[in-house]
PDB file of N, CA and C in Angstrom:
ATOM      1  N   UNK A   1    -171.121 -79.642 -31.498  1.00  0.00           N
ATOM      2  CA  UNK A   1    -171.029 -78.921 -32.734  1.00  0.00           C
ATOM      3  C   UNK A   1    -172.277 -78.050 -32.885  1.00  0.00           C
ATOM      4  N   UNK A   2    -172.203 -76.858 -33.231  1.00  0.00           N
ATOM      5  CA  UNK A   2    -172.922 -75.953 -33.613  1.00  0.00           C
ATOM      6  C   UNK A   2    -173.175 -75.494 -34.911  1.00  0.00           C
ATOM      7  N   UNK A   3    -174.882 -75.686 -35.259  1.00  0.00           N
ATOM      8  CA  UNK A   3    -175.399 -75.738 -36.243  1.00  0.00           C
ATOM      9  C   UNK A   3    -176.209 -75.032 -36.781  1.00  0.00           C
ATOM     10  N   UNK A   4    -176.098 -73.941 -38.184  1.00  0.00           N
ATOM     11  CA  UNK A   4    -176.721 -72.369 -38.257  1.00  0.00           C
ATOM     12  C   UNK A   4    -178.047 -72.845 -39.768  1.00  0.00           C
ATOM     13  N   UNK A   5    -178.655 -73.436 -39.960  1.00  0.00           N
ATOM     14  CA  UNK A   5    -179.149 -73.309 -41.425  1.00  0.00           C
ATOM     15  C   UNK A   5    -180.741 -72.791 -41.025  1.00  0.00           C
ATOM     16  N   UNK A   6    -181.434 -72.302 -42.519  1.00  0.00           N
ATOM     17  CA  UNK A   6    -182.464 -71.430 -42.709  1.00  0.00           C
ATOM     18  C   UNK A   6    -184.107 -72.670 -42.678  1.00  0.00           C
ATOM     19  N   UNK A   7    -184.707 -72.690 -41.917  1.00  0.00           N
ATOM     20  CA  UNK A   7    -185.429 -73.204 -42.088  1.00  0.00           C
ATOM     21  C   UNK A   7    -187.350 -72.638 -41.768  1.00  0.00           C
ATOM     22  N   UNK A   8    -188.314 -73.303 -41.641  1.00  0.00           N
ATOM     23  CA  UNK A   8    -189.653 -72.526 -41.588  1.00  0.00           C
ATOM     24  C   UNK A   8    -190.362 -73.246 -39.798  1.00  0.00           C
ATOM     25  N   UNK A   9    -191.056 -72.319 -39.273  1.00  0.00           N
ATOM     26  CA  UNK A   9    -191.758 -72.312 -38.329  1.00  0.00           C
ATOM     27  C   UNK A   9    -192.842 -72.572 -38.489  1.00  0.00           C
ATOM     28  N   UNK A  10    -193.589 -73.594 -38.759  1.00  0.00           N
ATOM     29  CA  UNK A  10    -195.175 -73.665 -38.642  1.00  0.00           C
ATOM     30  C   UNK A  10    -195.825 -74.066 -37.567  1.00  0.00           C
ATOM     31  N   UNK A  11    -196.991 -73.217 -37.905  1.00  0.00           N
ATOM     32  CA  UNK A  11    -197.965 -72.864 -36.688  1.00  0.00           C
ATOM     33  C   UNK A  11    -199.289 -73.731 -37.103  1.00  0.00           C
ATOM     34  N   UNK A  12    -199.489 -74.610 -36.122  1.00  0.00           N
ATOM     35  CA  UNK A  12    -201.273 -74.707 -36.606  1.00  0.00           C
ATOM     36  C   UNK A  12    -201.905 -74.101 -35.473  1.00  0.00           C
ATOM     37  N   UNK A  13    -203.235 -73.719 -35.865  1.00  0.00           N
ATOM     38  CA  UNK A  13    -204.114 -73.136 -34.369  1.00  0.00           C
ATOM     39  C   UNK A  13    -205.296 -73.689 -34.329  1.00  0.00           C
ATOM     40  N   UNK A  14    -206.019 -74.762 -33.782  1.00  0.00           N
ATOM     41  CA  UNK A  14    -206.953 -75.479 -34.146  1.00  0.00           C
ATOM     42  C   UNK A  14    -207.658 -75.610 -32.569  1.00  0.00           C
ATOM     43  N   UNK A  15    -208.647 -75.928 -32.372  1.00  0.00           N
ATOM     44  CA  UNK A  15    -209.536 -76.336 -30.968  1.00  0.00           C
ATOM     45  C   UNK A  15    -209.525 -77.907 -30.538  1.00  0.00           C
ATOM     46  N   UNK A  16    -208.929 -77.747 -29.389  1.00  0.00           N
ATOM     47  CA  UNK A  16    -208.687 -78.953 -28.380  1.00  0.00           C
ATOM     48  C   UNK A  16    -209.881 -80.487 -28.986  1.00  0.00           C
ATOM     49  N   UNK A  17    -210.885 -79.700 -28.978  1.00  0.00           N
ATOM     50  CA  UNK A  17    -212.645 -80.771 -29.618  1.00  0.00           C
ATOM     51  C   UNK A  17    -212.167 -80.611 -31.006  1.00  0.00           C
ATOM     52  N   UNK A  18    -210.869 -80.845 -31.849  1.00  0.00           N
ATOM     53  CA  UNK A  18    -211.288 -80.853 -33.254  1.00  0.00           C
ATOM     54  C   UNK A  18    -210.776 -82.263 -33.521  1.00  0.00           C
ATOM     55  N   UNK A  19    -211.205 -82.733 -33.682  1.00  0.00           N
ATOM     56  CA  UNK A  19    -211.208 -84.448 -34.414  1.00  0.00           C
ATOM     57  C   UNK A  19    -210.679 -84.878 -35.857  1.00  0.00           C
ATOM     58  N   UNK A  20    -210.189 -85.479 -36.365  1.00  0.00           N
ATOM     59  CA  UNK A  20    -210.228 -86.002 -37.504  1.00  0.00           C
ATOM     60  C   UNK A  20    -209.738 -87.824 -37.674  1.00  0.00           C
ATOM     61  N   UNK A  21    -211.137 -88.068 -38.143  1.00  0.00           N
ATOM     62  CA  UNK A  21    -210.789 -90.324 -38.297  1.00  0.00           C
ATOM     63  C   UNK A  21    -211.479 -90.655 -36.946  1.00  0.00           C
ATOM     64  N   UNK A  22    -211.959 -89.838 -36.083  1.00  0.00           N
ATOM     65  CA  UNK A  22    -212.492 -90.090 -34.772  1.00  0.00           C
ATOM     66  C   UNK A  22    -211.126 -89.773 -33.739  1.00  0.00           C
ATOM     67  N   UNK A  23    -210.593 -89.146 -33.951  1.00  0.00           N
ATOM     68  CA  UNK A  23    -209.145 -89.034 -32.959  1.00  0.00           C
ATOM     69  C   UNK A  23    -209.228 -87.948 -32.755  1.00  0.00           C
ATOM     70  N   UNK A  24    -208.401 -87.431 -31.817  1.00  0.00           N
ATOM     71  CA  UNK A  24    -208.297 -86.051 -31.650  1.00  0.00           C
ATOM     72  C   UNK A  24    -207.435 -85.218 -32.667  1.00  0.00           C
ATOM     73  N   UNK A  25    -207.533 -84.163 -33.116  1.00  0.00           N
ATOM     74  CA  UNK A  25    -206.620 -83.486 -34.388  1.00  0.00           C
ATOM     75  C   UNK A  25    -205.548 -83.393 -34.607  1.00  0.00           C
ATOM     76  N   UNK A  26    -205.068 -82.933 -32.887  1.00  0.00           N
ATOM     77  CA  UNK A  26    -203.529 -82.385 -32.934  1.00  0.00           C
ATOM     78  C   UNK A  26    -202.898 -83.912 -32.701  1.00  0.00           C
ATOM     79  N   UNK A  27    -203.427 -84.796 -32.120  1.00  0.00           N
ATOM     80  CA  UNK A  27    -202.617 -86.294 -32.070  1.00  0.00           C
ATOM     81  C   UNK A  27    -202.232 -86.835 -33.285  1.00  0.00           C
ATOM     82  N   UNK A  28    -203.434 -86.802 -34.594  1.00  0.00           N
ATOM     83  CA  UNK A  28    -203.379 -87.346 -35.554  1.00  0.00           C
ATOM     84  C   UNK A  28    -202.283 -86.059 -36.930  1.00  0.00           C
ATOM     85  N   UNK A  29    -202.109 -85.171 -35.919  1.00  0.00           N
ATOM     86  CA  UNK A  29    -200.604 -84.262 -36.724  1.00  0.00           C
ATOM     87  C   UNK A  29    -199.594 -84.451 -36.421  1.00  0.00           C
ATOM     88  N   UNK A  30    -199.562 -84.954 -35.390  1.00  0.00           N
ATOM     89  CA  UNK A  30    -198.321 -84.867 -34.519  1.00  0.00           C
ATOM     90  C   UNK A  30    -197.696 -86.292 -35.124  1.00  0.00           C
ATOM     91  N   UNK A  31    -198.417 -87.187 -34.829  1.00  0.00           N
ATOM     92  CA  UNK A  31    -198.292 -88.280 -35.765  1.00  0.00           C
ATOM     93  C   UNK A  31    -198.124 -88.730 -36.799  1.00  0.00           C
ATOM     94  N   UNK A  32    -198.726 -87.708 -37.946  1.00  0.00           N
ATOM     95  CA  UNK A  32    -198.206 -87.694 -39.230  1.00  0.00           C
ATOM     96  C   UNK A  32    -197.245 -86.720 -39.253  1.00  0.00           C
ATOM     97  N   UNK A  33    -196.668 -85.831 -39.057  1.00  0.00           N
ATOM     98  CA  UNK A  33    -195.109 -85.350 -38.649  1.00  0.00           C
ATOM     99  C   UNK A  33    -193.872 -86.403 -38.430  1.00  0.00           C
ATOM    100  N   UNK A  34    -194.503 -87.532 -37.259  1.00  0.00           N
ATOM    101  CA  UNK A  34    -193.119 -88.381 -37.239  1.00  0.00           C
ATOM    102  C   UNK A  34    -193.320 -89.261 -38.207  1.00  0.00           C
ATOM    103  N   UNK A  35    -194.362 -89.480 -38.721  1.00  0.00           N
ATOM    104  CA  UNK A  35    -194.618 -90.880 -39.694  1.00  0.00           C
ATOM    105  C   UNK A  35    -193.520 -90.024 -41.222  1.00  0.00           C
ATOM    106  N   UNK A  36    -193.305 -88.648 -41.218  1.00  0.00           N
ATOM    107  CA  UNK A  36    -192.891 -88.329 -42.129  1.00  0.00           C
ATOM    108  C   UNK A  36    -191.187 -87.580 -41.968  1.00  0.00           C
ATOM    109  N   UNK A  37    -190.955 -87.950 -40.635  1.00  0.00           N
ATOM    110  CA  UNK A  37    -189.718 -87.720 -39.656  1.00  0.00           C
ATOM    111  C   UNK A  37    -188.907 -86.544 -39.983  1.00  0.00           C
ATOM    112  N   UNK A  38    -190.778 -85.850 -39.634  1.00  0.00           N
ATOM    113  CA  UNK A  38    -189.912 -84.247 -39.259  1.00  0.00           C
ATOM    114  C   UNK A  38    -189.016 -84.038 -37.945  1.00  0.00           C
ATOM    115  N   UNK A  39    -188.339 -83.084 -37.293  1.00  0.00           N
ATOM    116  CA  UNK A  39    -187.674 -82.561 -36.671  1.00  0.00           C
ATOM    117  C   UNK A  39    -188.162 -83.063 -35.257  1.00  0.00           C
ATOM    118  N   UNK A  40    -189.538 -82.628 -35.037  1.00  0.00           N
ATOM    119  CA  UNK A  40    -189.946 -82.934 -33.823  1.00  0.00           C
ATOM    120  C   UNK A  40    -191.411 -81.864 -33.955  1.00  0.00           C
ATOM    121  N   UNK A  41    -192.233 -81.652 -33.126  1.00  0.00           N
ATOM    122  CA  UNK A  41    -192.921 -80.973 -33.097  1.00  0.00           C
ATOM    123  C   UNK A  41    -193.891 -80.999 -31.435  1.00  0.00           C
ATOM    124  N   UNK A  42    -194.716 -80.003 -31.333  1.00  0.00           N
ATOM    125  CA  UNK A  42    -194.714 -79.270 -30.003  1.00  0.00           C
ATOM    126  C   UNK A  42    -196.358 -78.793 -30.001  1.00  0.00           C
ATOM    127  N   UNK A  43    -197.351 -79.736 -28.930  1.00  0.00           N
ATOM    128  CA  UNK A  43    -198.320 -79.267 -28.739  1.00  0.00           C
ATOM    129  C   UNK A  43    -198.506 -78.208 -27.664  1.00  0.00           C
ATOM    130  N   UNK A  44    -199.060 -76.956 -27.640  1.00  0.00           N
ATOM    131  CA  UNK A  44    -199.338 -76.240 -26.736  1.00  0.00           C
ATOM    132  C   UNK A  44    -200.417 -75.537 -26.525  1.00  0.00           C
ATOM    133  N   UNK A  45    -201.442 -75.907 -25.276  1.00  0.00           N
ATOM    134  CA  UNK A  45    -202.407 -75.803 -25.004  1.00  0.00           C
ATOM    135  C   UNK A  45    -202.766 -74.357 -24.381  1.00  0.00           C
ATOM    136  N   UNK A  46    -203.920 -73.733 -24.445  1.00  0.00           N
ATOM    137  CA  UNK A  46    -203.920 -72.274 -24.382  1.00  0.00           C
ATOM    138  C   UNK A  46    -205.009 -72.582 -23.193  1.00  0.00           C
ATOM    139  N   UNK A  47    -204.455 -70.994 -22.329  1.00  0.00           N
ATOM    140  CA  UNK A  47    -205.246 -70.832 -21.370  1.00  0.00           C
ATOM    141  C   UNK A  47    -206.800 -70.143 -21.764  1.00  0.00           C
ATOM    142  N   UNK A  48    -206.613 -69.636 -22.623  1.00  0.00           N
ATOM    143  CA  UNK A  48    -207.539 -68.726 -23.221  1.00  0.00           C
ATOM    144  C   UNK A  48    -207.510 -67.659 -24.421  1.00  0.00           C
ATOM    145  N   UNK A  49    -208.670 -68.282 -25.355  1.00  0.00           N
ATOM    146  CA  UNK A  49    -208.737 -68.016 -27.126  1.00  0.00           C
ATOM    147  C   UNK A  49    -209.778 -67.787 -27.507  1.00  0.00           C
ATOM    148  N   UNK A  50    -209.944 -67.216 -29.116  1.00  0.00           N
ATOM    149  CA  UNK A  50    -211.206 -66.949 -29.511  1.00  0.00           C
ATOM    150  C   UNK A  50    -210.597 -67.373 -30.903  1.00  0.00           C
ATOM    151  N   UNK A  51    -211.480 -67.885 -32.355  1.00  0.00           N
ATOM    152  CA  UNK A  51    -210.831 -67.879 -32.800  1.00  0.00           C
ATOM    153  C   UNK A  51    -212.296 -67.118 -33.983  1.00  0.00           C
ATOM    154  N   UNK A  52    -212.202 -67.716 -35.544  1.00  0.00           N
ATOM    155  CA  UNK A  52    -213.445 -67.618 -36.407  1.00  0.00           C
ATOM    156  C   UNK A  52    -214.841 -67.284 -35.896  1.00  0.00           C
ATOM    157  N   UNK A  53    -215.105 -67.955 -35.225  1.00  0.00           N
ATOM    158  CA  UNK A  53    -216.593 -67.437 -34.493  1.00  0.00           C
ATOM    159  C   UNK A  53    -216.604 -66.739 -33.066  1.00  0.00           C
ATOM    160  N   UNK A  54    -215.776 -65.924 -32.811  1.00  0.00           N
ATOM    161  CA  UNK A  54    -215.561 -64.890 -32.240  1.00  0.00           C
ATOM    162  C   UNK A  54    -215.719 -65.592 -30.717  1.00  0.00           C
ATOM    163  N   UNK A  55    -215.863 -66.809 -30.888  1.00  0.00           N
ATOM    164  CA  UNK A  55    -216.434 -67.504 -29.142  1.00  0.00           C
ATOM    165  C   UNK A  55    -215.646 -67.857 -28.431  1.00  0.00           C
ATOM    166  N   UNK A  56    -215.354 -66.923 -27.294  1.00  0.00           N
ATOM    167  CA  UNK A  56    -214.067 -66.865 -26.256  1.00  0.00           C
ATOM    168  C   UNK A  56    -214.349 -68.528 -25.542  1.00  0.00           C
ATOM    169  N   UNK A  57    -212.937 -68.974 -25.491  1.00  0.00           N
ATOM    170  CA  UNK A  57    -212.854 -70.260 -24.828  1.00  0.00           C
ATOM    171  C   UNK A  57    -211.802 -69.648 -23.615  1.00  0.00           C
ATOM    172  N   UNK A  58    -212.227 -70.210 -22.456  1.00  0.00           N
ATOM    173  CA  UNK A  58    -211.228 -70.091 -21.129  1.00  0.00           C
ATOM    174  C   UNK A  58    -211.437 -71.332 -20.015  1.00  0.00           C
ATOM    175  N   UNK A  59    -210.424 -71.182 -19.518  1.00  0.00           N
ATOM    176  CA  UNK A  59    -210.099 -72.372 -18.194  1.00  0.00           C
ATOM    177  C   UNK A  59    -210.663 -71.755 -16.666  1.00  0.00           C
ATOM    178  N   UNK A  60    -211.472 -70.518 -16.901  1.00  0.00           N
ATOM    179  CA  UNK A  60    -211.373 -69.653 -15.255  1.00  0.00           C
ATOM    180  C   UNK A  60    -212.490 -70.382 -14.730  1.00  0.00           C
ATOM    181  N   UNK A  61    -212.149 -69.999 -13.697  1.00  0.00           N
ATOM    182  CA  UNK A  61    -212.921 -70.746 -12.447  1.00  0.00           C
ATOM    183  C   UNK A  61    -212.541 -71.966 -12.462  1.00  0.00           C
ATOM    184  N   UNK A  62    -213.322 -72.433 -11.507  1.00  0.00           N
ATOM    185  CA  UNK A  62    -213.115 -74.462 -10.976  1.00  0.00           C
ATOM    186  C   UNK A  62    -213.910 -75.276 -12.710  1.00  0.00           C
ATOM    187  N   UNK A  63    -214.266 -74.546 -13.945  1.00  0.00           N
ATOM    188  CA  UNK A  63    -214.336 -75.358 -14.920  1.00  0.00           C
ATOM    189  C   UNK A  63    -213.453 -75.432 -15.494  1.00  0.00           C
ATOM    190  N   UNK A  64    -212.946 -76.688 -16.648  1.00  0.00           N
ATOM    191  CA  UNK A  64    -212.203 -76.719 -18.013  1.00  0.00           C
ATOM    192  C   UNK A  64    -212.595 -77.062 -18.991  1.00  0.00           C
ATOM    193  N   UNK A  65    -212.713 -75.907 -19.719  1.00  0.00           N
ATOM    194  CA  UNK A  65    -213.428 -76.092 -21.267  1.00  0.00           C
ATOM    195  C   UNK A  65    -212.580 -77.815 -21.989  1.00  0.00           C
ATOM    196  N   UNK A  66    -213.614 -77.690 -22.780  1.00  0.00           N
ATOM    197  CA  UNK A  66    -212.803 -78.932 -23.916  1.00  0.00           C
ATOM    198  C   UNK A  66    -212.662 -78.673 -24.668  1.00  0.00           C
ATOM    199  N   UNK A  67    -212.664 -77.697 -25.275  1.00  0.00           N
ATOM    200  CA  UNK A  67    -212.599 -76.980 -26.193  1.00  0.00           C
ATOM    201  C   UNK A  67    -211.285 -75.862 -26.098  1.00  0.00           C
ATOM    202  N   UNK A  68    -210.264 -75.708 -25.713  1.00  0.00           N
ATOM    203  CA  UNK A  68    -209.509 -74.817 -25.135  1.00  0.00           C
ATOM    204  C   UNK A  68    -208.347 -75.165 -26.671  1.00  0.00           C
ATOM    205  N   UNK A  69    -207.750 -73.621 -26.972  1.00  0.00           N
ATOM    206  CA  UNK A  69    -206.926 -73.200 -28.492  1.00  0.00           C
ATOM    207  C   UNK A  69    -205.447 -73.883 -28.034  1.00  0.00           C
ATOM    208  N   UNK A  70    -205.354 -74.551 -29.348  1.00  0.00           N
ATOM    209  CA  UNK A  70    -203.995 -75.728 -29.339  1.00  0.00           C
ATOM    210  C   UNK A  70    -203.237 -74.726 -30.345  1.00  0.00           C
ATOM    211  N   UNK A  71    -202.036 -74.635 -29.901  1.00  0.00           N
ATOM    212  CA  UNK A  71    -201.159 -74.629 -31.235  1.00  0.00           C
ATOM    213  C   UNK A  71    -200.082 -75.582 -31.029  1.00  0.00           C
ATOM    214  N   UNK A  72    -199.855 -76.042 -32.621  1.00  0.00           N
ATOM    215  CA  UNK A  72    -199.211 -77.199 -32.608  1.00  0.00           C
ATOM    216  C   UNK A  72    -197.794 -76.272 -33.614  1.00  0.00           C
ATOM    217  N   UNK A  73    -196.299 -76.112 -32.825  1.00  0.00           N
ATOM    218  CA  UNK A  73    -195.974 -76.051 -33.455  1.00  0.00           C
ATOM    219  C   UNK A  73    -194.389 -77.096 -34.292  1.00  0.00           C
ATOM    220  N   UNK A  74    -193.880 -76.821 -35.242  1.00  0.00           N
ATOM    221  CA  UNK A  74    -193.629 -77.357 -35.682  1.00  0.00           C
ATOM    222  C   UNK A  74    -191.931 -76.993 -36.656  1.00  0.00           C
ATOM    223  N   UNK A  75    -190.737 -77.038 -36.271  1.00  0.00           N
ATOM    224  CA  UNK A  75    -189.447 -75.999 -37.034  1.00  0.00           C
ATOM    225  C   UNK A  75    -188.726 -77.370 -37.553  1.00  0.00           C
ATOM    226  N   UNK A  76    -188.335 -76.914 -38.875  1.00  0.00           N
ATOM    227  CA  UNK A  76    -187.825 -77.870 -40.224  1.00  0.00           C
ATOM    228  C   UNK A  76    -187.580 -77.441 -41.288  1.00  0.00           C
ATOM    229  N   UNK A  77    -187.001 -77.691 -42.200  1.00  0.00           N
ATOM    230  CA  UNK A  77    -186.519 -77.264 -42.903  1.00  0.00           C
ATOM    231  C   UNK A  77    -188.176 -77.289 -44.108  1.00  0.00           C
ATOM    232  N   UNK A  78    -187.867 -76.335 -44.843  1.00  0.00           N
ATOM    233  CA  UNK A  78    -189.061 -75.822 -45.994  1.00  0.00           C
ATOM    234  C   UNK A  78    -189.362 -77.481 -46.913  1.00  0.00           C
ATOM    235  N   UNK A  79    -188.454 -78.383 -47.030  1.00  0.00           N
ATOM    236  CA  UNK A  79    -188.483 -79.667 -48.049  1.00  0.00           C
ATOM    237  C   UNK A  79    -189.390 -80.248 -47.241  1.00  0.00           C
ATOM    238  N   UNK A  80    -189.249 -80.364 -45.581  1.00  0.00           N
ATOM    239  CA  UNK A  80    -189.950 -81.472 -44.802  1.00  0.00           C
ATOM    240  C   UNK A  80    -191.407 -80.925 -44.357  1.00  0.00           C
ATOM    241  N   UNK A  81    -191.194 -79.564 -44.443  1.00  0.00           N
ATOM    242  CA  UNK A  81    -192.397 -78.885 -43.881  1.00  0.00           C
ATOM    243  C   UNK A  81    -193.651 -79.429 -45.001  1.00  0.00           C
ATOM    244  N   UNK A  82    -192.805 -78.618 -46.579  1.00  0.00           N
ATOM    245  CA  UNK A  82    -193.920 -79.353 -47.718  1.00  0.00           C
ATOM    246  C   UNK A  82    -194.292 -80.281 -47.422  1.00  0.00           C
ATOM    247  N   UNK A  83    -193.907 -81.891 -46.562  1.00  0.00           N
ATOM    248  CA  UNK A  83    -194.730 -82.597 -47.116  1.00  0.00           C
ATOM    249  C   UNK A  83    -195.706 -82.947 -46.010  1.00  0.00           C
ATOM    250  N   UNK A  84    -195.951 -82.233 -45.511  1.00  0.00           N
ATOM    251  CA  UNK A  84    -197.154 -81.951 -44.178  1.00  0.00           C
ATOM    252  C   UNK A  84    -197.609 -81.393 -44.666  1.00  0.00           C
ATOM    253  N   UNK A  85    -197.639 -80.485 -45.839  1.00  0.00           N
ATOM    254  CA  UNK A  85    -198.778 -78.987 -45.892  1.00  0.00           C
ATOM    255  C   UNK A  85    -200.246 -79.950 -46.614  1.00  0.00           C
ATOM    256  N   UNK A  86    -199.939 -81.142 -47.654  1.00  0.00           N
ATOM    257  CA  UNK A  86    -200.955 -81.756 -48.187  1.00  0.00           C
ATOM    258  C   UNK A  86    -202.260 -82.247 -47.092  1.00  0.00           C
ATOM    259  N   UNK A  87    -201.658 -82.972 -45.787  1.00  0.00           N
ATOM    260  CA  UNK A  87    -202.376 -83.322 -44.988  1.00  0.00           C
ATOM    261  C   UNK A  87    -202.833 -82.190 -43.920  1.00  0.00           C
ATOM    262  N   UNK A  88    -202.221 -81.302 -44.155  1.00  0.00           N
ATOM    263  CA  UNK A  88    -202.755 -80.098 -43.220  1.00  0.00           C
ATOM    264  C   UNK A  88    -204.159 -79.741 -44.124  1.00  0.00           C
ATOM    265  N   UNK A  89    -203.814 -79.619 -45.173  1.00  0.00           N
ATOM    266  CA  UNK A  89    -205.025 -79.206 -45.813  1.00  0.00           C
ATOM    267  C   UNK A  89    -206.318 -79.876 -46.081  1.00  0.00           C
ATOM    268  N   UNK A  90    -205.865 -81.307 -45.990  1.00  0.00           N
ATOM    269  CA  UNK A  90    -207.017 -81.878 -45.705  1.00  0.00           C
ATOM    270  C   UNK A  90    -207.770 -82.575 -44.689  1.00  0.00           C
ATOM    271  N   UNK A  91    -206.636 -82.185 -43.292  1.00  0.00           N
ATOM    272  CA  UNK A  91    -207.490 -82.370 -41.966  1.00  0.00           C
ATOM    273  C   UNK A  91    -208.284 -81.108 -40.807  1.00  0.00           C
ATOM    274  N   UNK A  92    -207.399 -80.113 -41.701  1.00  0.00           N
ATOM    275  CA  UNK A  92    -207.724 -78.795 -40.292  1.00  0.00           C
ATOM    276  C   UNK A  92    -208.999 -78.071 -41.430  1.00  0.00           C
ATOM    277  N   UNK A  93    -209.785 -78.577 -40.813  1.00  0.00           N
ATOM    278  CA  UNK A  93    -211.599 -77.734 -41.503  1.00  0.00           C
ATOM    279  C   UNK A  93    -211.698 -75.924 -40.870  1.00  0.00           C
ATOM    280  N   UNK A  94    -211.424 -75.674 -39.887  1.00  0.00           N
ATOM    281  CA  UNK A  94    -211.377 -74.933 -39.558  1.00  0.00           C
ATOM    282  C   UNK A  94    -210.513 -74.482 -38.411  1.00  0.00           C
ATOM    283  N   UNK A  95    -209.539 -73.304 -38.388  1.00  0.00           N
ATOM    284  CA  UNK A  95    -208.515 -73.115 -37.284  1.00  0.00           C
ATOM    285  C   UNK A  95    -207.225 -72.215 -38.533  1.00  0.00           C
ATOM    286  N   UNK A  96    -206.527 -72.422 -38.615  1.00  0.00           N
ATOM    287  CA  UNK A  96    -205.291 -71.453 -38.992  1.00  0.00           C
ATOM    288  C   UNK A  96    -203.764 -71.749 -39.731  1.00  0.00           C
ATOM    289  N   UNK A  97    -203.125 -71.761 -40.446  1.00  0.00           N
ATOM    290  CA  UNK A  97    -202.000 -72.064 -40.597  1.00  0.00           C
ATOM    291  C   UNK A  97    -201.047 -71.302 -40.840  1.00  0.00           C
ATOM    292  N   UNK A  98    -199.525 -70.952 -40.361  1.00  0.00           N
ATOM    293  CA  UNK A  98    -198.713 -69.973 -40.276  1.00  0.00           C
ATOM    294  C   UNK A  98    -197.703 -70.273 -40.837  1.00  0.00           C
ATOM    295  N   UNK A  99    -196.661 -70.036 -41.815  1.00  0.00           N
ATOM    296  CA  UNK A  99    -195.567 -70.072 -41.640  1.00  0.00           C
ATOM    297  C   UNK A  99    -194.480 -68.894 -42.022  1.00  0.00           C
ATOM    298  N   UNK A 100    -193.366 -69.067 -40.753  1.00  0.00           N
ATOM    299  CA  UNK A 100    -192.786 -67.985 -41.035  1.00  0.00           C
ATOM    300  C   UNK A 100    -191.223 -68.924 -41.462  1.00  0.00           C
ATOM    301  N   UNK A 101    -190.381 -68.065 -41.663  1.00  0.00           N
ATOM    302  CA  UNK A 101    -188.897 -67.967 -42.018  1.00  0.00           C
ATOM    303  C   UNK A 101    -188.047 -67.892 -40.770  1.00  0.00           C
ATOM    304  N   UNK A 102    -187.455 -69.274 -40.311  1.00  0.00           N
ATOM    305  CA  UNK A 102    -186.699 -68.980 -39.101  1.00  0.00           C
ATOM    306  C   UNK A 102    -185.056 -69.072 -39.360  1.00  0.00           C
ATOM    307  N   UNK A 103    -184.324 -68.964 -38.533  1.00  0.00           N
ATOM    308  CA  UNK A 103    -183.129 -69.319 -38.210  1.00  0.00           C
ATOM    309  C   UNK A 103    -182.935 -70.082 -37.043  1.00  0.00           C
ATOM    310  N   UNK A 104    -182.868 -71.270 -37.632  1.00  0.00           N
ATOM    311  CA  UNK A 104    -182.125 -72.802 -36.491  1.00  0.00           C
ATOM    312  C   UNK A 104    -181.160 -72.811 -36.359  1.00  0.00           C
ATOM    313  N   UNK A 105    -180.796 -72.791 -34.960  1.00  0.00           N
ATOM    314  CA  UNK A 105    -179.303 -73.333 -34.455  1.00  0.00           C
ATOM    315  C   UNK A 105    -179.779 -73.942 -33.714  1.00  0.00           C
ATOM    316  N   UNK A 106    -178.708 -75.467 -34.262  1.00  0.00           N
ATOM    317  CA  UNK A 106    -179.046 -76.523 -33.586  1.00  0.00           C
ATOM    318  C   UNK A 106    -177.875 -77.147 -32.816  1.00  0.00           C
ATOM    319  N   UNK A 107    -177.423 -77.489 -31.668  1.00  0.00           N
ATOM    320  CA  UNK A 107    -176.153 -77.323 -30.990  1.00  0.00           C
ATOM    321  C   UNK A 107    -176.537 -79.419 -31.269  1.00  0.00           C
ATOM    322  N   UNK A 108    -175.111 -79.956 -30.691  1.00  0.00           N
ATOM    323  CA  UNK A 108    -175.340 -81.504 -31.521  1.00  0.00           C
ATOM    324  C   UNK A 108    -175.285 -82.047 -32.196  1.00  0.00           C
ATOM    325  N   UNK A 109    -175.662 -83.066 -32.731  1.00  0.00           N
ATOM    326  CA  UNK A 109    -175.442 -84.003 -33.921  1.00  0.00           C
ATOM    327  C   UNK A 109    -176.718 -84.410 -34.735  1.00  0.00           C
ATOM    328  N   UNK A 110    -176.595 -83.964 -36.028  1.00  0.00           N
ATOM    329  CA  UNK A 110    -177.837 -84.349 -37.149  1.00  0.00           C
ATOM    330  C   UNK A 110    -178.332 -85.804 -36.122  1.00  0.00           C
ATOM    331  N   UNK A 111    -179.413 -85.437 -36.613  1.00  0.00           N
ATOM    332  CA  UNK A 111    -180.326 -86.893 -36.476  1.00  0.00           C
ATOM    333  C   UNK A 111    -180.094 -87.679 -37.716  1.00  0.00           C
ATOM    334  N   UNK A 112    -179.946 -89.233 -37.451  1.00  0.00           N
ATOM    335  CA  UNK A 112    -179.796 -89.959 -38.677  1.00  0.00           C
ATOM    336  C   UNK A 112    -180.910 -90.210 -39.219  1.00  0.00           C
ATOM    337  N   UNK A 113    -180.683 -90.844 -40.597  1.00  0.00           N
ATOM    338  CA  UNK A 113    -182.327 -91.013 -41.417  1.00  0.00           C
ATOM    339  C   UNK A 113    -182.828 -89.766 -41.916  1.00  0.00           C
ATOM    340  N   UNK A 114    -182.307 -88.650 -41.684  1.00  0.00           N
ATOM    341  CA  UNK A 114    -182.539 -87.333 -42.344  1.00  0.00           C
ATOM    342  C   UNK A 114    -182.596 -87.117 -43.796  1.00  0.00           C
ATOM    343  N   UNK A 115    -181.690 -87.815 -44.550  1.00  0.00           N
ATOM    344  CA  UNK A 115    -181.416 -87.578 -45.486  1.00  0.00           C
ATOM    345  C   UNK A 115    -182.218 -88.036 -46.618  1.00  0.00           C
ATOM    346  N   UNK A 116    -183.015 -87.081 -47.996  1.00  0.00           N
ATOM    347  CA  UNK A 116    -183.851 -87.000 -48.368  1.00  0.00           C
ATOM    348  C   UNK A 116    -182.697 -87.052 -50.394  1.00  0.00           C
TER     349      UNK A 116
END
């Protein structure tokens, strides 16, 4: 079954070294996403970024920064997204937040426990 409804794309953009509770950042989002059983969500690690302080991070040569630009993203409907935006705001100190207006098609069957 094929499935058409309006939902939001969020973006976080934060640095690989960003921590929060002593953990790494994007673990401790990703985690509060399912603890709040969004959709699913999607870390993706950058070859090379700059972000606020203009300080280029890259992987070239035989080094790898630790520091290298994450985006974590994240597609759900606008009800489930809200209730991540509280903890976004009070873990990402510095880095970015996006959201746009998507269109999901989702081929399959609802996930159960969805219902709000």
């Amino acid at each position: 079954m094929k499935l058409m409804e309006e939902g939001l794309l969020l973006r976080i953009f934060i640095g690989e070294a960003d921590t929060y509770a002593g953990k790494p950042l994007y673990e401790q989002i990703v985690r509060k996403a399912k603890e709040l059983n969004l959709a699913g969500a999607t870390v993706l690690r950058g070859i090379m970024g700059f972000g606020a302080h203009s300080r280029v991070h890259t992987a070239r040569f035989l080094r790898l920064s630790e520091d290298m630009p994450l985006v974590i993203e994240i597609v759900d409907s606008r009800e489930y997204i809200d209730l991540l935006l509280p903890f976004l705001e009070e873990v990402v100190g510095e880095g970015m937040i996006t959201l746009e207006k998507v269109q999901i098609v989702q081929y399959g069957q609802h996930r159960k426990g969805r219902e709000r």
